[in-house]
N, C-alpha and C. Protein backbone atom coordinates (compact mmCIF):
# COMPACT_ATOMS: atom_id res chain seq x y z
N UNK A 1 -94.81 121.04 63.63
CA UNK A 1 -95.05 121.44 62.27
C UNK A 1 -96.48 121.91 62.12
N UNK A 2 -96.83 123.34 61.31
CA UNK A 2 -98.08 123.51 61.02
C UNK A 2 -98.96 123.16 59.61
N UNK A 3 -98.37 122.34 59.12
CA UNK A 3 -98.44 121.85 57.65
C UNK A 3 -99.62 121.07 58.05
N UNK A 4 -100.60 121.50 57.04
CA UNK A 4 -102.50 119.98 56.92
C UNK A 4 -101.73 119.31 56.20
N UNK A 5 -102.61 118.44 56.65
CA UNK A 5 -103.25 117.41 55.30
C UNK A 5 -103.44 117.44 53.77
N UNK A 6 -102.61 116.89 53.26
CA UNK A 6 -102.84 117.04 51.68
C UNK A 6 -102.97 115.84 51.10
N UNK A 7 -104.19 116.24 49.92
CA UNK A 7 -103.81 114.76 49.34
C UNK A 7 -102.81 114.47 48.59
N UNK A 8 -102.67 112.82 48.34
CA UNK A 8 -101.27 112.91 47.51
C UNK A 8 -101.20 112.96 46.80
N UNK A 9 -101.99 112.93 45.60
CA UNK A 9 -101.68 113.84 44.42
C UNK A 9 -101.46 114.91 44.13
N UNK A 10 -101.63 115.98 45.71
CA UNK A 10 -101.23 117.50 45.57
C UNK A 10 -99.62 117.13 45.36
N UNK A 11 -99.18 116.38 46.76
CA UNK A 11 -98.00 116.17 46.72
C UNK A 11 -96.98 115.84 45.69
N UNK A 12 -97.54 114.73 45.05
CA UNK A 12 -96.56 114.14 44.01
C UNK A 12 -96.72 115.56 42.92
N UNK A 13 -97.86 115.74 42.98
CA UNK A 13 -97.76 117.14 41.62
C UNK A 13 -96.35 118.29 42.00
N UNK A 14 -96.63 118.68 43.19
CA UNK A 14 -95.61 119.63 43.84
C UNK A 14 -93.96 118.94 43.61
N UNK A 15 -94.44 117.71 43.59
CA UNK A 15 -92.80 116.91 43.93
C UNK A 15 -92.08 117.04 42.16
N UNK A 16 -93.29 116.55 41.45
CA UNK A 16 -92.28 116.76 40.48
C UNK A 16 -91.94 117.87 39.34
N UNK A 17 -92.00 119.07 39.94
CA UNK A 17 -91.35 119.98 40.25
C UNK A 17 -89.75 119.63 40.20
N UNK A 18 -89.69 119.23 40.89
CA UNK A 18 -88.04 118.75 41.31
C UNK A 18 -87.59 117.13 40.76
N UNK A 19 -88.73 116.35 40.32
CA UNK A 19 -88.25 114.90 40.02
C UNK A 19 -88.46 114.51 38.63
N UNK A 20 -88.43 114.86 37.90
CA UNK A 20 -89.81 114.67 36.36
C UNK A 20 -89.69 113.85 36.01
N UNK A 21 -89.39 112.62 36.77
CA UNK A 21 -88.78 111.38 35.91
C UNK A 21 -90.17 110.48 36.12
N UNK A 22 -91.24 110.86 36.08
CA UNK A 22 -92.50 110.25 36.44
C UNK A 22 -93.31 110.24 37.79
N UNK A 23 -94.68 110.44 37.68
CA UNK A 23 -95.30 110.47 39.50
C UNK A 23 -95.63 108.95 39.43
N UNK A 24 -95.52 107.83 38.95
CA UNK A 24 -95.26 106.64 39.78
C UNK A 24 -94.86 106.53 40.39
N UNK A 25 -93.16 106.74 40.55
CA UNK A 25 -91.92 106.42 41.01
C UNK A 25 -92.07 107.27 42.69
N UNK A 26 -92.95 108.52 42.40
CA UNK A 26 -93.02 109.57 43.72
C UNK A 26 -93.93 108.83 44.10
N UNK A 27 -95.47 107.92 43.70
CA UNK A 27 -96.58 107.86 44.86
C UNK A 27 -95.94 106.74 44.97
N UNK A 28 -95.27 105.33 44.74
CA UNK A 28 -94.25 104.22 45.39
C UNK A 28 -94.20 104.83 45.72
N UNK A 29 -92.87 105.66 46.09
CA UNK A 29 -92.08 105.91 47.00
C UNK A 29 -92.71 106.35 48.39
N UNK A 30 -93.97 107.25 48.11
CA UNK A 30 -94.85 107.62 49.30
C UNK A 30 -95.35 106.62 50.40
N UNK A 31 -96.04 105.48 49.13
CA UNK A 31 -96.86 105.13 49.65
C UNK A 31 -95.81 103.76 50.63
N UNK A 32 -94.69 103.95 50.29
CA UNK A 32 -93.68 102.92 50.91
C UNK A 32 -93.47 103.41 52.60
N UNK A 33 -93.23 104.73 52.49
CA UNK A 33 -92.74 105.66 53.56
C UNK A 33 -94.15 105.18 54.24
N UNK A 34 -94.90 105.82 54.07
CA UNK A 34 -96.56 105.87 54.59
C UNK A 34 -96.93 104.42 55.36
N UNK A 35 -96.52 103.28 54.89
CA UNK A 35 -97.06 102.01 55.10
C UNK A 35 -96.09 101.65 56.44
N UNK A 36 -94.77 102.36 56.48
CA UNK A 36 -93.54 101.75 57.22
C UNK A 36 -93.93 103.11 58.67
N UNK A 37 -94.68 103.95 58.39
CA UNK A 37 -94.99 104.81 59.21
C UNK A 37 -93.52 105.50 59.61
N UNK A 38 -92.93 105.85 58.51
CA UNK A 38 -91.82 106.80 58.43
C UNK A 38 -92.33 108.40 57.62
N UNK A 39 -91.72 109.58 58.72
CA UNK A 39 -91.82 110.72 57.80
C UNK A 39 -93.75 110.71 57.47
N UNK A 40 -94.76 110.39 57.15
CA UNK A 40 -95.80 110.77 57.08
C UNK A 40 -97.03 109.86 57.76
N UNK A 41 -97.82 111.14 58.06
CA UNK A 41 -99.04 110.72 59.15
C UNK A 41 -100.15 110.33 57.59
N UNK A 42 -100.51 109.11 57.95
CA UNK A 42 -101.35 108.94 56.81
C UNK A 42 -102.98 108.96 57.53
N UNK A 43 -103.49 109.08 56.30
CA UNK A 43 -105.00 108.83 56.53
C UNK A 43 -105.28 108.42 54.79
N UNK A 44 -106.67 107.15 55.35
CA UNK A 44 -107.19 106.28 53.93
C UNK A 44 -106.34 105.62 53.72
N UNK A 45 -106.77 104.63 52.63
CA UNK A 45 -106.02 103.71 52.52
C UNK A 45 -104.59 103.42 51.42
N UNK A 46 -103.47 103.23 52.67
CA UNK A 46 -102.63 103.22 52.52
C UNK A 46 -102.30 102.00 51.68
N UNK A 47 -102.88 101.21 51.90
CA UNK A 47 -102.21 99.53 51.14
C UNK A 47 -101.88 98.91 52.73
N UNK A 48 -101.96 97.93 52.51
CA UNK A 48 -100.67 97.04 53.75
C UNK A 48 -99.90 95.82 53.17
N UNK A 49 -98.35 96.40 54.03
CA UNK A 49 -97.25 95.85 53.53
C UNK A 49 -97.37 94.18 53.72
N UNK A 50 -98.51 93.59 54.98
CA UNK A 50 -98.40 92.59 55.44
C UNK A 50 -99.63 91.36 54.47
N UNK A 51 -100.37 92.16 54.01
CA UNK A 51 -101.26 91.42 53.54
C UNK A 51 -101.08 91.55 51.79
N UNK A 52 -100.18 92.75 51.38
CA UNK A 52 -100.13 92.67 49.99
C UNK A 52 -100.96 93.53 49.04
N UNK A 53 -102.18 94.46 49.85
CA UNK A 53 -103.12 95.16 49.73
C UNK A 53 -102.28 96.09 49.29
N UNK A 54 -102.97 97.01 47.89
CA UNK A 54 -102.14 97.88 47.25
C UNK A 54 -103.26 99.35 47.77
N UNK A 55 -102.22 100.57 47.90
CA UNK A 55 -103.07 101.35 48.01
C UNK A 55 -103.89 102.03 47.25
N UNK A 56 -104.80 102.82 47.69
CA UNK A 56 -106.16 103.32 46.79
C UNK A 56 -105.27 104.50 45.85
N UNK A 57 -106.37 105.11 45.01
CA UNK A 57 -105.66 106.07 43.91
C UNK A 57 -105.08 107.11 44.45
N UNK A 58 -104.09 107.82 44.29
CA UNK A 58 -103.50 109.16 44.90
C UNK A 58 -104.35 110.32 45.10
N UNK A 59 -105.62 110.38 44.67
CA UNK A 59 -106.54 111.44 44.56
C UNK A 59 -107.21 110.90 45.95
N UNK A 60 -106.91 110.06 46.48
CA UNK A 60 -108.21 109.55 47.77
C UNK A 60 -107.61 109.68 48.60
N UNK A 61 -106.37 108.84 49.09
CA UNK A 61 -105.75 108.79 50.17
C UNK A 61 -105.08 110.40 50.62
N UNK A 62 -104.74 110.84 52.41
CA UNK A 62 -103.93 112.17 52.48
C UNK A 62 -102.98 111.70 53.32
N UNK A 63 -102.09 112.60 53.62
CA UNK A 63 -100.67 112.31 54.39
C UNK A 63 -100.24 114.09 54.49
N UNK A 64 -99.27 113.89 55.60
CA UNK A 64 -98.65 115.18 55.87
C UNK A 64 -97.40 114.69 56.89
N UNK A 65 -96.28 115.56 56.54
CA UNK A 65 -95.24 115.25 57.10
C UNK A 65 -94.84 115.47 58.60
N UNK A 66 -94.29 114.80 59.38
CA UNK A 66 -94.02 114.11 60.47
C UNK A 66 -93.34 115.40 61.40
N UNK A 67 -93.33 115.92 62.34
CA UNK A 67 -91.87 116.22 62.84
C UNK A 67 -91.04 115.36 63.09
N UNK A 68 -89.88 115.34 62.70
CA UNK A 68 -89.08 114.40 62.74
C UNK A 68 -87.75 114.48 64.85
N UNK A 69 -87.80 115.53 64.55
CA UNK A 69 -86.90 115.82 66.20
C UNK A 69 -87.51 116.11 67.19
């Protein structure tokens, strides 16, 4: 894949486009994927699932999607 780095608030902005039911529900959902190291390469802080640490604001943290095959 040739896709950068974006932050995630580019993302969730782009996402709801297609979701409008709120960008909470999209940066959860990210930051779930992100922590389980599914689908996105993260960078900054993600949160961790093990200690309970929530992640930083969507304007800080970046991610970009995975090849998956």
């Amino acid at each position: 894949m040739t896709a950068g780095i974006y932050k995630v608030a580019n993302i969730i902005g782009n996402t709801m486009k297609y979701h409008p039911h709120g960008d909470a529900s999209i940066g959860d959902a990210l930051v779930q994927l992100g922590q389980k190291d599914l689908l996105i390469d993260c960078q900054g802080n993600w949160g961790n699932i093990y200690t309970g640490d929530s992640a930083a604001a969507s304007k800080i943290y970046r991610g970009k999607a995975i090849e998956v095959c």
